[in-house]
Protein backbone atom coordinates (compact mmCIF):
# COMPACT_ATOMS: atom_id res chain seq x y z
CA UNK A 1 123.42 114.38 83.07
CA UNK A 2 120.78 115.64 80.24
CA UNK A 3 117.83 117.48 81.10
CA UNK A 4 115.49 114.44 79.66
CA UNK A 5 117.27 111.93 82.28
CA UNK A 6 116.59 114.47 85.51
CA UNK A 7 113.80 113.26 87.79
CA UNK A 8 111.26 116.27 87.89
CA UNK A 9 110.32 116.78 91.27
CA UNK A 10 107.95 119.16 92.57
CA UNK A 11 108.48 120.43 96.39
CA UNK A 12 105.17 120.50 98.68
CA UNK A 13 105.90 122.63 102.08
CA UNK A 14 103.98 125.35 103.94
CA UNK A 15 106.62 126.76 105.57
CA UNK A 16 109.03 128.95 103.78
CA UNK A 17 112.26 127.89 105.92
CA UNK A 18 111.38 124.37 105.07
CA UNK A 19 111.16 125.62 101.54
CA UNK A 20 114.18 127.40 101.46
CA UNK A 21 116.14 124.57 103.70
CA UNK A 22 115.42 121.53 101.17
CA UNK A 23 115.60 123.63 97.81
CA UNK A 24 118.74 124.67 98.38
CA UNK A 25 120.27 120.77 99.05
CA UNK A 26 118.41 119.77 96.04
CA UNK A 27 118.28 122.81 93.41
CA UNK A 28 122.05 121.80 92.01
CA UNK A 29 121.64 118.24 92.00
CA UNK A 30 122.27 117.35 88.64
CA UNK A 31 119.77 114.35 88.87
CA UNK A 32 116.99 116.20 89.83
CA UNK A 33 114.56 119.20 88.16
CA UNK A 34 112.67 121.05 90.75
CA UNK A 35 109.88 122.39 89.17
CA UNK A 36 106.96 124.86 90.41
CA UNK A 37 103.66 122.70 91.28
CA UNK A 38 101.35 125.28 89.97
CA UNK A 39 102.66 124.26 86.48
CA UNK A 40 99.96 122.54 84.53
CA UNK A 41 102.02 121.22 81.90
CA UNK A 42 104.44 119.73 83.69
CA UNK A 43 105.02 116.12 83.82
CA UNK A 44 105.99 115.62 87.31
CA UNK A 45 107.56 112.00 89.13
CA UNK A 46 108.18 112.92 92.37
CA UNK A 47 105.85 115.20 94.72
CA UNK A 48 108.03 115.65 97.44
CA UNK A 49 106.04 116.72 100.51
CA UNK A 50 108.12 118.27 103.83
CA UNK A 51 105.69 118.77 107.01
CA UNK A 52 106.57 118.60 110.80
CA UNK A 53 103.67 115.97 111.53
CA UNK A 54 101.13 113.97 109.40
CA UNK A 55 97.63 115.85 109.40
CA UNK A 56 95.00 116.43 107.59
CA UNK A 57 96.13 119.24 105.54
CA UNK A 58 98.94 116.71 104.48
CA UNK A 59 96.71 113.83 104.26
CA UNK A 60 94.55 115.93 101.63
CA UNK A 61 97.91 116.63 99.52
CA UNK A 62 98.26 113.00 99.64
CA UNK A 63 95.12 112.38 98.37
CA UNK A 64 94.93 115.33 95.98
CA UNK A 65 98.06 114.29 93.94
CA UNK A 66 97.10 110.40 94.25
CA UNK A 67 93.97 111.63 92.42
CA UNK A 68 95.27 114.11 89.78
CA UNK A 69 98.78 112.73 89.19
CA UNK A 70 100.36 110.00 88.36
CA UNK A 71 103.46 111.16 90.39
CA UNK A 72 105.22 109.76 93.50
CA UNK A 73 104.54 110.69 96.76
CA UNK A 74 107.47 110.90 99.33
CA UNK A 75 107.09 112.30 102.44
CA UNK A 76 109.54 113.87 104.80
CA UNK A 77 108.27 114.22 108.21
CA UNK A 78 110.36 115.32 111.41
CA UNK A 79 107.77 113.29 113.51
CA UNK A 80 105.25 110.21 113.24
CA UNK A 81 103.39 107.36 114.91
CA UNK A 82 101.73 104.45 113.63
CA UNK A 83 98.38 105.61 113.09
CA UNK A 84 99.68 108.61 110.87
CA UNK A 85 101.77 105.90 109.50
CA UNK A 86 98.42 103.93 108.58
CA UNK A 87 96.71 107.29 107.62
CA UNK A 88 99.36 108.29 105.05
CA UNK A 89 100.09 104.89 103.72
CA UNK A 90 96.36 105.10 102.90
CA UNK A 91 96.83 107.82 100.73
CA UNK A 92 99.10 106.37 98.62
CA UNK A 93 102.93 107.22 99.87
CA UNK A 94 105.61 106.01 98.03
CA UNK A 95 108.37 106.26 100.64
CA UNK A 96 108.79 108.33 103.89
CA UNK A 97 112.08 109.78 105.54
CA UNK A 98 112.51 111.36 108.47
CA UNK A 99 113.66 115.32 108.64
CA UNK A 100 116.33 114.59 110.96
CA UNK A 101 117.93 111.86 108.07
CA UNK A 102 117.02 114.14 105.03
CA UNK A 103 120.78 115.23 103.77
CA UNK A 104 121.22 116.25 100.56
CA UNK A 105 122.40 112.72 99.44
CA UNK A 106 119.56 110.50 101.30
CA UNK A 107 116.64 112.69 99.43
CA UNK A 108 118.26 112.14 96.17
CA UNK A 109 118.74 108.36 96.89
CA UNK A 110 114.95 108.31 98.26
CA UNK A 111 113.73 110.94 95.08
CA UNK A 112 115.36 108.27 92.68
CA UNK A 113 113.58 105.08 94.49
CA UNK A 114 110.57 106.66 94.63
CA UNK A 115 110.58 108.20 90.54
CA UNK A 116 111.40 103.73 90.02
CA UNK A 117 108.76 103.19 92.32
CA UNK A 118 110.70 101.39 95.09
CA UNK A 119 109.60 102.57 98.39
CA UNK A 120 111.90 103.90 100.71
CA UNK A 121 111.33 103.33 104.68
CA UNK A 122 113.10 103.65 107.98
CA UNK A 123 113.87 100.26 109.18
CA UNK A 124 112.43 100.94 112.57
CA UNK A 125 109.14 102.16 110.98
CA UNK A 126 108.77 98.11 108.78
CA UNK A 127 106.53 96.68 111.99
CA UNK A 128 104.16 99.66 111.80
CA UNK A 129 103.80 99.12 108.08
CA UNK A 130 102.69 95.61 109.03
CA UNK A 131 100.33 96.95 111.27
CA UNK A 132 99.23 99.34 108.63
CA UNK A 133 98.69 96.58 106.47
CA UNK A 134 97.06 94.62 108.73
CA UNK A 135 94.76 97.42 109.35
CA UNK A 136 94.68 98.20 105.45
CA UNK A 137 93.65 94.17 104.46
CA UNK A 138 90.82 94.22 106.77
CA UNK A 139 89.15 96.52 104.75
CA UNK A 140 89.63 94.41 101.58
CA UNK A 141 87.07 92.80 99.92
CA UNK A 142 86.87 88.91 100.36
CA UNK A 143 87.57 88.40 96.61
CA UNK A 144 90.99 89.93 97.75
CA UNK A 145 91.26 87.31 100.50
CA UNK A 146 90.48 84.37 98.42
CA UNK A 147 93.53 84.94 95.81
CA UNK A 148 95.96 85.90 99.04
CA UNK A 149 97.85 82.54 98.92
CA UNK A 150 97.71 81.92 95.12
CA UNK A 151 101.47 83.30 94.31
CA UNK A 152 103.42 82.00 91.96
CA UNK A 153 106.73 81.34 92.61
CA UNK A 154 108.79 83.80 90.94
CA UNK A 155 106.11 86.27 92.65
CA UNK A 156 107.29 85.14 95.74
CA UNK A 157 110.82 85.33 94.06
CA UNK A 158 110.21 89.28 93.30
CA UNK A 159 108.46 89.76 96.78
CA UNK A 160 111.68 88.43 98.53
CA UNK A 161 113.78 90.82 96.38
CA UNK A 162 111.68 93.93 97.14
CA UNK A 163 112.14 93.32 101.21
CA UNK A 164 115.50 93.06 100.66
CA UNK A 165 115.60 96.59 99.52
CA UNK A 166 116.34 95.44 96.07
CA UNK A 167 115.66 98.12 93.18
CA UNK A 168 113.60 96.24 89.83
CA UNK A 169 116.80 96.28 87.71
CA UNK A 170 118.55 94.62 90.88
CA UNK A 171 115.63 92.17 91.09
CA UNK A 172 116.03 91.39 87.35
CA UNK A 173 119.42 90.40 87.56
CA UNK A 174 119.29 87.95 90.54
CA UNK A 175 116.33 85.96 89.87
CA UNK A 176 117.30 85.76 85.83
CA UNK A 177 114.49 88.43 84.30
CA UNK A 178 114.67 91.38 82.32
CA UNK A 179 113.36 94.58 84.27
CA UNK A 180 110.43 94.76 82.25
CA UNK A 181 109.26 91.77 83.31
CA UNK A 182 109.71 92.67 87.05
CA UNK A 183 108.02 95.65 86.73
CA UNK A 184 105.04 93.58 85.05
CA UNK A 185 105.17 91.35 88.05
CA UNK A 186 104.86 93.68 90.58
CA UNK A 187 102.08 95.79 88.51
CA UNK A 188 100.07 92.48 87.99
CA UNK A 189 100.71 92.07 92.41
CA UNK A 190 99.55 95.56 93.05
CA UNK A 191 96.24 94.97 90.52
CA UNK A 192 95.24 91.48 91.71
CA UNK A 193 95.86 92.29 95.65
CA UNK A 194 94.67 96.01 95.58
CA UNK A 195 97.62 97.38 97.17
CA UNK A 196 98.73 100.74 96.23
CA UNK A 197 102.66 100.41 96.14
CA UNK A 198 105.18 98.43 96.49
CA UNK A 199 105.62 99.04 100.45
CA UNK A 200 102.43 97.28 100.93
CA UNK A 201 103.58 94.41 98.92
CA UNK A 202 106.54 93.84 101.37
CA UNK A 203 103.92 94.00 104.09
CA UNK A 204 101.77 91.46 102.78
CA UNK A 205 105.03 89.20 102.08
CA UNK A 206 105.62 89.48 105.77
CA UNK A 207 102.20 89.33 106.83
CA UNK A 208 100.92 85.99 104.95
CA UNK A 209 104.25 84.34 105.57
CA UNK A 210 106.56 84.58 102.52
CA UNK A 211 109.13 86.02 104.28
């Protein structure tokens, strides 16, 4: 694999034994780059962020890369509970994986979701992304809630695809459009419902009925 077809990733941990632990699985990986975060030229996709629990030092990461980046966040937690679940969807999070799941294989597959930006989530963790949602739409402003139910079909189409853990070229190819255009549907989604990733889309699918 060329070096221009590598997902840069940069690798976000305070502790040096986390540091160590997850460099190592990932430093070889031919479709990967790791790449220091203190690097102001670099163009980075993923920010890959390892942490025991979800608090406010991590939260402020979140929001810190959100803000200056137009990278990825994925977050690798050994531990969390629905209201860190709300906080870091908040701030943006791609996709989230659990310590005790992170083999070497699992963050690549998660790493390349997230670069696509397809977000990656336990399955037992979907109801508290409703309820993050939930909690999330209740802060939107009516305007938001006046366009909820005006979807267009193939919307719905792409929405359906997306729960069903379906990448954009995989979308493309069952419902008949190029990738390009899926990408422009979800984009358009994200813009009209302010919702910051594709995660939250699913949750709205569920929550409004589409699904």
């Amino acid at each position: 694999m060329s070096a221009h077809s590598r997902i840069a990733v940069t690798l976000h941990t305070s502790d040096p034994i986390y540091r160590a632990g997850v460099d190592g699985l990932l430093r070889y990986r031919p479709e990967l780059t790791l790449i220091d975060a203190s690097d102001p030229t670099a163009d980075i996709q993923v920010a890959l962020i390892v942490t025991d629990t979800v608090e406010e030092p991590t939260l402020r990461l979140l929001r810190e890369i959100k803000r200056t980046s137009t990278a990825r966040s994925l977050l690798v937690v050994a531990d969390i509970d629905e209201t860190k679940l709300i906080d870091a969807a908040e701030c943006g999070i791609t996709g989230l994986l659990r310590r005790a799941e992170a083999t070497a294989d699992r963050l690549v597959q998660a790493i390349t979701k997230a670069a696509r930006g397809d977000g990656h989530l336990p399955d037992d963790l979907v109801n508290g992304v409703l309820n993050a949602f939930s909690h999330l739409r209740e802060r939107l402003p009516s305007p938001v809630e006046q366009r909820l139910t005006e979807l267009s079909d193939r919307e719905i189409d792409v929405l359906r695809c997306l729960a069903a853990g379906l990448d954009t070229a995989q979308t493309g190819q069952k419902i008949g459009y190029s990738e390009r255009t899926v990408k422009h549907i979800i984009k358009n989604l994200q813009t009209r419902l302010q919702l910051t990733n594709r995660t939250h889309l699913v949750a709205f699918a569920y929550e409004n009925g589409y699904l």
